[in-house]
PDB file of N, CA and C in Angstrom:
ATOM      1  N   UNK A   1     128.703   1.834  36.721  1.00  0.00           N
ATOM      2  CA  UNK A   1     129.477   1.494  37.934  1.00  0.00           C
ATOM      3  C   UNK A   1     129.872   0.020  37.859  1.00  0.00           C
ATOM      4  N   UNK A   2     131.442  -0.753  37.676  1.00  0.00           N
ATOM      5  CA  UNK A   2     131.379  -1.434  37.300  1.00  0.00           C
ATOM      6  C   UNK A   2     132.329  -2.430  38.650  1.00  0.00           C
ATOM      7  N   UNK A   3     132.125  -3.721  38.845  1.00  0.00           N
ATOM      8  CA  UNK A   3     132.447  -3.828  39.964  1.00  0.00           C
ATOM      9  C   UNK A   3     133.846  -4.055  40.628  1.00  0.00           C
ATOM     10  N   UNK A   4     134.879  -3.877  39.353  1.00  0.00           N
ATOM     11  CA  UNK A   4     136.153  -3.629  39.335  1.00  0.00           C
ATOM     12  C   UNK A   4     136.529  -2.092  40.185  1.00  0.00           C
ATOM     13  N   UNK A   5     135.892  -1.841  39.279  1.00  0.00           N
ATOM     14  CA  UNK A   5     136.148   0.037  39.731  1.00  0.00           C
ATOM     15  C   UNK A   5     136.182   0.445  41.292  1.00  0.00           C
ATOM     16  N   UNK A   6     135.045  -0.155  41.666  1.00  0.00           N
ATOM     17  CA  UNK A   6     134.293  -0.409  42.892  1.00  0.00           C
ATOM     18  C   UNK A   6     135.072  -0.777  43.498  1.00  0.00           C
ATOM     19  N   UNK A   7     135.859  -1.778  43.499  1.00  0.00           N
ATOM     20  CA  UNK A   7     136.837  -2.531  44.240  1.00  0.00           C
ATOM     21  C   UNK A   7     138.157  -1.959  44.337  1.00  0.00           C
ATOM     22  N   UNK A   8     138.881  -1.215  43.437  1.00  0.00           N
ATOM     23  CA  UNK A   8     139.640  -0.379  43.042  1.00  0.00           C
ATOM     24  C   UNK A   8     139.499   0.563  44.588  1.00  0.00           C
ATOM     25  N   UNK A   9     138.235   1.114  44.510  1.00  0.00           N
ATOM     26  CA  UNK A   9     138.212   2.541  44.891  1.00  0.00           C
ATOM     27  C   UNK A   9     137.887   2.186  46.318  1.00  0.00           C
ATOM     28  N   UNK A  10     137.423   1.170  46.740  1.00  0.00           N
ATOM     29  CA  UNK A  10     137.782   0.898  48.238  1.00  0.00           C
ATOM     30  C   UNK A  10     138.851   0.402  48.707  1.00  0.00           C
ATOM     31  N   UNK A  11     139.520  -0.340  47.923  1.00  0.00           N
ATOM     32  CA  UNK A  11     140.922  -0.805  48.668  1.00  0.00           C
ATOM     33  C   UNK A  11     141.867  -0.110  48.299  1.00  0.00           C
ATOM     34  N   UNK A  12     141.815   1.111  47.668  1.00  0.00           N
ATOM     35  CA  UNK A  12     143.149   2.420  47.656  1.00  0.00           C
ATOM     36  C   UNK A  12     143.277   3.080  48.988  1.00  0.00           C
ATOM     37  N   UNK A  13     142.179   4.017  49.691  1.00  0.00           N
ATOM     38  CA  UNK A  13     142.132   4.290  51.034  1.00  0.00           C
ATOM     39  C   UNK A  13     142.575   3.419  52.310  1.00  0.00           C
ATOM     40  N   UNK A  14     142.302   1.922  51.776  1.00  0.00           N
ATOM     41  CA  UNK A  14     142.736   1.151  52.799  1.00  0.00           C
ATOM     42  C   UNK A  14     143.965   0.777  52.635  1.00  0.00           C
ATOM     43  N   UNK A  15     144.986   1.197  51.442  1.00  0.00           N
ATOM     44  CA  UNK A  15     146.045   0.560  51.938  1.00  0.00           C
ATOM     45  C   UNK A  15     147.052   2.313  52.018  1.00  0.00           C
ATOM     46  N   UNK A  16     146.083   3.365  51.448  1.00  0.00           N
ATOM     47  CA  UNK A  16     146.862   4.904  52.021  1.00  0.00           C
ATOM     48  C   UNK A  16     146.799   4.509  54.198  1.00  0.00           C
ATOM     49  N   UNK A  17     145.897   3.906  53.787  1.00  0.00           N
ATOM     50  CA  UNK A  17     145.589   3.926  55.818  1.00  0.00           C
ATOM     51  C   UNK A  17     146.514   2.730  56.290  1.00  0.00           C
ATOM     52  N   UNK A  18     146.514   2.043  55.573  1.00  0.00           N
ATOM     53  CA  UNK A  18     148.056   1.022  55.879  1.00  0.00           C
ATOM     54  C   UNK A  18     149.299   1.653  56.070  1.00  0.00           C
ATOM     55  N   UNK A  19     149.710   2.299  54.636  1.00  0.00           N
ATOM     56  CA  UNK A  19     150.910   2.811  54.767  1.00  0.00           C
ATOM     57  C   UNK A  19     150.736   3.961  55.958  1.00  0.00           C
ATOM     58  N   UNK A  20     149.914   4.675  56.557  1.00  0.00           N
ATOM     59  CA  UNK A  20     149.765   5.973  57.597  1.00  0.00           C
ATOM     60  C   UNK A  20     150.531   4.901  58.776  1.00  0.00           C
ATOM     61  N   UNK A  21     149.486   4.038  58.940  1.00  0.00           N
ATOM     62  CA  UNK A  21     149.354   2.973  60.110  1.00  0.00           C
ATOM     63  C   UNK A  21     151.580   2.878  60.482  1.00  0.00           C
ATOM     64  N   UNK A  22     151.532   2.375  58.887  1.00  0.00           N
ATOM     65  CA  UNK A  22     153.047   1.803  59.044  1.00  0.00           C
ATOM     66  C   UNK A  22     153.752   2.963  59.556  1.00  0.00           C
ATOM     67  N   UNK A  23     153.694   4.252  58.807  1.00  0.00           N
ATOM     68  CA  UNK A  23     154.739   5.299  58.881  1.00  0.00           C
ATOM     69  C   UNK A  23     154.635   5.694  60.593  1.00  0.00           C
ATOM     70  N   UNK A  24     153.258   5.621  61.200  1.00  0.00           N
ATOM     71  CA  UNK A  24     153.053   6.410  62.733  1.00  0.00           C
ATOM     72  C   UNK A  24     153.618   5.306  63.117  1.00  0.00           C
ATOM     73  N   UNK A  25     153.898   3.833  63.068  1.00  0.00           N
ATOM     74  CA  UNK A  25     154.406   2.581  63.608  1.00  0.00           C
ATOM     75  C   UNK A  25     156.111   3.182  63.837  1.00  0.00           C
ATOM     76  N   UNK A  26     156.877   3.617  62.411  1.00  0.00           N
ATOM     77  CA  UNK A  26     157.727   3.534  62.627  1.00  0.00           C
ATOM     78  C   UNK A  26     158.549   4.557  63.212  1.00  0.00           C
ATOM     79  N   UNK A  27     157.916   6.071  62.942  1.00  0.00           N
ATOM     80  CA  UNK A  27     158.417   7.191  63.715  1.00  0.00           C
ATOM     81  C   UNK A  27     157.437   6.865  65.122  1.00  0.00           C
ATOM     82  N   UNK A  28     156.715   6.137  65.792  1.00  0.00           N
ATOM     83  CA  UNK A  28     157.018   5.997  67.319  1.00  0.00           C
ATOM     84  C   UNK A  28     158.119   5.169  67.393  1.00  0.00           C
ATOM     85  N   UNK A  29     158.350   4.032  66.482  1.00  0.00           N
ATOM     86  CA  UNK A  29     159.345   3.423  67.330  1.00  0.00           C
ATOM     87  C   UNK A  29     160.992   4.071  66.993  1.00  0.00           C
ATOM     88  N   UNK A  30     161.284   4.918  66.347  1.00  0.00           N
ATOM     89  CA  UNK A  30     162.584   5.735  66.018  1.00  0.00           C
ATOM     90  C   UNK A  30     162.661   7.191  66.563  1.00  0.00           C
ATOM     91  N   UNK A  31     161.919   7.160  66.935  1.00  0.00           N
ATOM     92  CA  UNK A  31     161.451   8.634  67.736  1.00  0.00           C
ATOM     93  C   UNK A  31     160.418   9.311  68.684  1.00  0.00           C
ATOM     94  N   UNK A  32     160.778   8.293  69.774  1.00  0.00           N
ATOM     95  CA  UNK A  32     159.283   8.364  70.991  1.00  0.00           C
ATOM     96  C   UNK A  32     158.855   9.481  71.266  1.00  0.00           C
ATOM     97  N   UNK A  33     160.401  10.520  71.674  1.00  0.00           N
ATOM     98  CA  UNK A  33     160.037  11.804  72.131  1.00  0.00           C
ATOM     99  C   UNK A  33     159.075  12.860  70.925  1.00  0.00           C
ATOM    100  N   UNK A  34     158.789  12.599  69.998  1.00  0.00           N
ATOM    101  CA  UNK A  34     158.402  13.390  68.822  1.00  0.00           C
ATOM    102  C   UNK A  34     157.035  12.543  68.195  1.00  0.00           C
ATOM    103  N   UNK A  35     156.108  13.266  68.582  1.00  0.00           N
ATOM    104  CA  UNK A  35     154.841  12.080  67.931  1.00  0.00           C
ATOM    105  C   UNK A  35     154.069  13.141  66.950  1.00  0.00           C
ATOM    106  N   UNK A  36     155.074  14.537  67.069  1.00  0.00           N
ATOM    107  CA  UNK A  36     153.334  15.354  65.950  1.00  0.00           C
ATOM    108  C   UNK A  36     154.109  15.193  64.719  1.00  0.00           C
ATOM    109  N   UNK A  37     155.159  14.423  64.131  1.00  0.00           N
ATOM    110  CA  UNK A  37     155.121  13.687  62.990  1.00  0.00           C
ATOM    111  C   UNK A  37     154.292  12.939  62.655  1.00  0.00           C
ATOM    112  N   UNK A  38     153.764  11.375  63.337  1.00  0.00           N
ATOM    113  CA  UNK A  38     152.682  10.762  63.287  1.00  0.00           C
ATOM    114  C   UNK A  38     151.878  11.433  63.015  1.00  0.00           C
ATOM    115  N   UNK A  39     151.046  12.316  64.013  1.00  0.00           N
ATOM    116  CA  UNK A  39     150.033  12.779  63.858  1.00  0.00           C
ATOM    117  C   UNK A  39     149.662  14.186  62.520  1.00  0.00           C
ATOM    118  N   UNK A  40     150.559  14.705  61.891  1.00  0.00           N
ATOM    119  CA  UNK A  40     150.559  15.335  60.701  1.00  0.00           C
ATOM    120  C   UNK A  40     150.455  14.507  60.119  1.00  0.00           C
ATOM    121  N   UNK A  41     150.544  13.748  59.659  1.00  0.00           N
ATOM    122  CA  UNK A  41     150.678  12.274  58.720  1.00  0.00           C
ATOM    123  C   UNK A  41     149.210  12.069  58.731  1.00  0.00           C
ATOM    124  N   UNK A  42     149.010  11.667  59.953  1.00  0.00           N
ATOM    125  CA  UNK A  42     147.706  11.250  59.827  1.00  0.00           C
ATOM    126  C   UNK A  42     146.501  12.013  59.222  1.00  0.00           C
ATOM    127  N   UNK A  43     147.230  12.949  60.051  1.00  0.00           N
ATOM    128  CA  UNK A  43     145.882  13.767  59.320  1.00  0.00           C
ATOM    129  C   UNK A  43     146.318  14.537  58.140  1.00  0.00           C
ATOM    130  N   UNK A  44     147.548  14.296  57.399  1.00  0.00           N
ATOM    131  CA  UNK A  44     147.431  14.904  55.595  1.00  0.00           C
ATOM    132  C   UNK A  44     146.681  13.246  55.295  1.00  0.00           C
ATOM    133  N   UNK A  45     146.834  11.854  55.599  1.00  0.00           N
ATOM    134  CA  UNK A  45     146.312  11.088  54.868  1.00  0.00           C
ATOM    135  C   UNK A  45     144.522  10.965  55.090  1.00  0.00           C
ATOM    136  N   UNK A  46     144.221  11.498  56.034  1.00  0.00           N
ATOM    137  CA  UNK A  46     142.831  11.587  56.428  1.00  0.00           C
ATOM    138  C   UNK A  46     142.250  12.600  55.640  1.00  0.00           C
ATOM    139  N   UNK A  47     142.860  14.543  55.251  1.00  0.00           N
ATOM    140  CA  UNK A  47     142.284  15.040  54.734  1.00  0.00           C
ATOM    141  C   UNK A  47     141.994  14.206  53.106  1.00  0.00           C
ATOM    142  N   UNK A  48     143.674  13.532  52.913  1.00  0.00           N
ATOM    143  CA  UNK A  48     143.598  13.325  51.319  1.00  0.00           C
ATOM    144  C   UNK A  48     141.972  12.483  51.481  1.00  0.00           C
ATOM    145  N   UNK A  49     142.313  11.732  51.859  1.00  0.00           N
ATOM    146  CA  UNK A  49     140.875  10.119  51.671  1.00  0.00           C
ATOM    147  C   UNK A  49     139.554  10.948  51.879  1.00  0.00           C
ATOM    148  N   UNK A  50     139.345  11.960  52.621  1.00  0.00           N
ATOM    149  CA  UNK A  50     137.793  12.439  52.554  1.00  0.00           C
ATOM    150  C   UNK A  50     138.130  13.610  51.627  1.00  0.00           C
ATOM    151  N   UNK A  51     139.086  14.260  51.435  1.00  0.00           N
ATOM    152  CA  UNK A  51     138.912  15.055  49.651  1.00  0.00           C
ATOM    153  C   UNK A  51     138.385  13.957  48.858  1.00  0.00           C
ATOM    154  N   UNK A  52     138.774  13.003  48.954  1.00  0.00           N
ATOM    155  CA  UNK A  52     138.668  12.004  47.709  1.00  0.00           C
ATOM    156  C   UNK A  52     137.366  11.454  47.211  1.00  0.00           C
ATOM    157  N   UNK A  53     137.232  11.264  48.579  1.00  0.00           N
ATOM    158  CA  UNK A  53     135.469  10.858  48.741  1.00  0.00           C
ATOM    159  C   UNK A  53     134.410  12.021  48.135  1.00  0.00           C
ATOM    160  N   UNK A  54     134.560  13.283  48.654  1.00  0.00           N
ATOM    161  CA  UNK A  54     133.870  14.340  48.603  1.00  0.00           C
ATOM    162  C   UNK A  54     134.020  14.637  46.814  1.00  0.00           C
ATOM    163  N   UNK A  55     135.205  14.984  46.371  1.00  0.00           N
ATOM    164  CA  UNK A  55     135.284  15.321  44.814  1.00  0.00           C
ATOM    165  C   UNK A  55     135.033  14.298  44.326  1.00  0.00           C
ATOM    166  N   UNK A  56     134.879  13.160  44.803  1.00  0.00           N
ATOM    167  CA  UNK A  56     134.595  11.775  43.481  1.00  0.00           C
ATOM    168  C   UNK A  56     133.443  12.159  42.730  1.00  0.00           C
ATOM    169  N   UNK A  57     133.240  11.560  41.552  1.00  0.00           N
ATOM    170  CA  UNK A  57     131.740  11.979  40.666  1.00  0.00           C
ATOM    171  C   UNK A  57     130.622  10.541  41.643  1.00  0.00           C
ATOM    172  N   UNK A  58     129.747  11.041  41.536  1.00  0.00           N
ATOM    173  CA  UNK A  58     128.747   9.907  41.983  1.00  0.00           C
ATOM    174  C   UNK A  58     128.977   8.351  41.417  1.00  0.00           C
ATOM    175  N   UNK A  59     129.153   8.027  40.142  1.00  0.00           N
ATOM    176  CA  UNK A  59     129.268   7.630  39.105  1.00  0.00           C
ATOM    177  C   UNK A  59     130.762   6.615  38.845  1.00  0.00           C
ATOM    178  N   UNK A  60     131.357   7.476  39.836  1.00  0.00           N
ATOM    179  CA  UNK A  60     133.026   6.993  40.286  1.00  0.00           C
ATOM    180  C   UNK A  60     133.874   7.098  39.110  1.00  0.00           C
ATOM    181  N   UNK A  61     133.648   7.887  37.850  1.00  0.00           N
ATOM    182  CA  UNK A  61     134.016   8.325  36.792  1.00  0.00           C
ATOM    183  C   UNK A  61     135.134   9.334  36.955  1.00  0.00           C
TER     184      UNK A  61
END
C-alpha cells in the first residue's frame, strides 16, 4: 500500500463528488422546475463511489 496510491484513491471520489456538486449546481440553476435530474445524478455518482469502495481489493491493487 503505497502512499501515492492512497492519495490517488481518495481524491478521485472527491472530485466525482465535485463534478455531481457542479452538475446539480447547474441544472438547478437552468432548470428550477425539474430537479430529478440532479437527483439521478446524484445518486448514479453515489452508487458508482460505494461500488468502488465495496469491489476495491483490500490491498487497493
Amino acid at each position: 500500500m503505497s502512499a501515492p496510491m492512497t492519495i490517488f484513491d481518495t481524491m478521485l471520489p472527491i472530485l466525482f463528488l465535485a463534478l455531481a456538486a457542479m452538475v446539480m449546481l447547474m441544472s438547478g440553476v437552468f432548470s428550477r422546475r425539474d430537479h430529478s435530474f440532479a437527483i439521478t445524478g446524484a445518486a448514479i455518482v453515489l452508487f458508482a463511489i460505494t461500488a468502488r469502495l465495496m469491489f476495491a481489493a483490500p490491498d487497493g491493487t
